[in-house]
Protein backbone atom coordinates (compact mmCIF):
# COMPACT_ATOMS: atom_id res chain seq x y z
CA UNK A 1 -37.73 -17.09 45.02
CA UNK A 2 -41.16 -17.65 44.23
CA UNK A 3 -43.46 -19.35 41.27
CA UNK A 4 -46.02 -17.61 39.46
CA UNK A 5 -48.43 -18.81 36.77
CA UNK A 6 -46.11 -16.44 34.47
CA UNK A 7 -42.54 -17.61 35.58
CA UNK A 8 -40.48 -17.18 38.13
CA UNK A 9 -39.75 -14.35 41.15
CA UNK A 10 -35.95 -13.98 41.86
CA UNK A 11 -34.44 -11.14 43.89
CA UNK A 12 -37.76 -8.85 42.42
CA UNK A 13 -37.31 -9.81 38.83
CA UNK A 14 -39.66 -12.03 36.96
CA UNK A 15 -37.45 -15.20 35.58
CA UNK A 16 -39.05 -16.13 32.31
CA UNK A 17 -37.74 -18.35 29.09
CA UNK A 18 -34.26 -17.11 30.51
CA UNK A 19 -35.02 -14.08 30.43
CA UNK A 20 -35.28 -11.76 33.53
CA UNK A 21 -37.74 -8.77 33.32
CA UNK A 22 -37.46 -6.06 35.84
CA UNK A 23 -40.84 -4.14 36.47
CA UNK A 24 -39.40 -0.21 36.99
CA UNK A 25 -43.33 1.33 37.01
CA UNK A 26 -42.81 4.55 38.01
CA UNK A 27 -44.98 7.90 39.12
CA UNK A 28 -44.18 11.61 37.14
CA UNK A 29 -46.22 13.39 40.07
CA UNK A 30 -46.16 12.59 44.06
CA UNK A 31 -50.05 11.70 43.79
CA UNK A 32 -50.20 11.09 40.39
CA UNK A 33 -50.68 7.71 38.34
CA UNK A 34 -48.23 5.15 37.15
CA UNK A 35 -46.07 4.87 33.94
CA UNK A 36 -45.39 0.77 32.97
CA UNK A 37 -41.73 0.17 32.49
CA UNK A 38 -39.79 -2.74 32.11
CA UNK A 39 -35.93 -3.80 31.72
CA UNK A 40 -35.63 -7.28 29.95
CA UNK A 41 -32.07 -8.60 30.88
CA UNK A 42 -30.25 -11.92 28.89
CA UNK A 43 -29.05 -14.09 31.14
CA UNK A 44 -26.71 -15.43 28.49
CA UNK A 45 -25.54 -13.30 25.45
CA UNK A 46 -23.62 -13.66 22.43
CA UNK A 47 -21.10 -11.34 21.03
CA UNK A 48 -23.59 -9.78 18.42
CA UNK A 49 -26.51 -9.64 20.85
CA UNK A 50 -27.19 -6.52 23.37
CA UNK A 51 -27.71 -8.00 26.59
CA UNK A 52 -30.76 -6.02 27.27
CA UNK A 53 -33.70 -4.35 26.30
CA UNK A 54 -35.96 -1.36 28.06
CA UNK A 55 -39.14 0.14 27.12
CA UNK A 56 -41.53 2.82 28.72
CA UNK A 57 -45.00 3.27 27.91
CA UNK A 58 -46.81 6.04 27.29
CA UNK A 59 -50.31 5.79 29.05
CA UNK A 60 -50.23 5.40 33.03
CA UNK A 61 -52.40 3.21 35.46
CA UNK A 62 -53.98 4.16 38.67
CA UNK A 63 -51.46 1.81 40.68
CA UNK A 64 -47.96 0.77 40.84
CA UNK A 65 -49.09 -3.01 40.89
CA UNK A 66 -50.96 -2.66 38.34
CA UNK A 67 -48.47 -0.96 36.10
CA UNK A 68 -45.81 -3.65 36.92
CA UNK A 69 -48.17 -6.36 36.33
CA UNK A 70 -48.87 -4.69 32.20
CA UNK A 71 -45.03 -4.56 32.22
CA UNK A 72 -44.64 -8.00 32.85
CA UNK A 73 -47.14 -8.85 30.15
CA UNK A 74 -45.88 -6.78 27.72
CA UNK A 75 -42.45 -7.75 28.07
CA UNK A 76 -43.12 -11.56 27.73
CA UNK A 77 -45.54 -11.00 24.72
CA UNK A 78 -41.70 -8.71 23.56
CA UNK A 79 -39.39 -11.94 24.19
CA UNK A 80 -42.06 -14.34 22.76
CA UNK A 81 -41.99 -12.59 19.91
CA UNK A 82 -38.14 -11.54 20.00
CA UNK A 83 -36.27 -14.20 21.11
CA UNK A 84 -34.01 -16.36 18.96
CA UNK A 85 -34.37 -20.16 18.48
């Protein structure tokens, strides 16, 4: 486990406003450039609520770290903006 200014690093996925976001940034080509994805798993759920939530983006960036890092954003800004009281 490790901190970052974002959250926290557990077993490779970001633990944030529990909430953990897997960064899946992926290449379509061998050489080519990488797609941002990101799982967002619940670490508690209700009976109405889906326990998680994935999305894929449609531009790429030249490097997987990069990618994952816009992942991560993206999903917090998601769970910020999604997430019940």
């Amino acid at each position: 486990m490790r901190a970052s200014s974002s959250g926290v690093t557990v077993n490779n996925n970001l633990l944030y406003k529990n909430y953990f976001i897997g960064c899946e940034s992926f290449q379509r080509e061998k050489h080519g450039s990488w797609v941002p994805q990101y799982t967002i798993t619940r670490q508690v759920t209700e009976a109405n609520d889906f326990p998680s939530h994935q999305y894929q983006f449609s531009h790429t960036l030249p490097t997987k770290n990069e990618a994952d890092r816009y992942a991560a954003q993206k999903a917090q800004e998601w769970i910020d903006k999604n997430q019940k009281p």
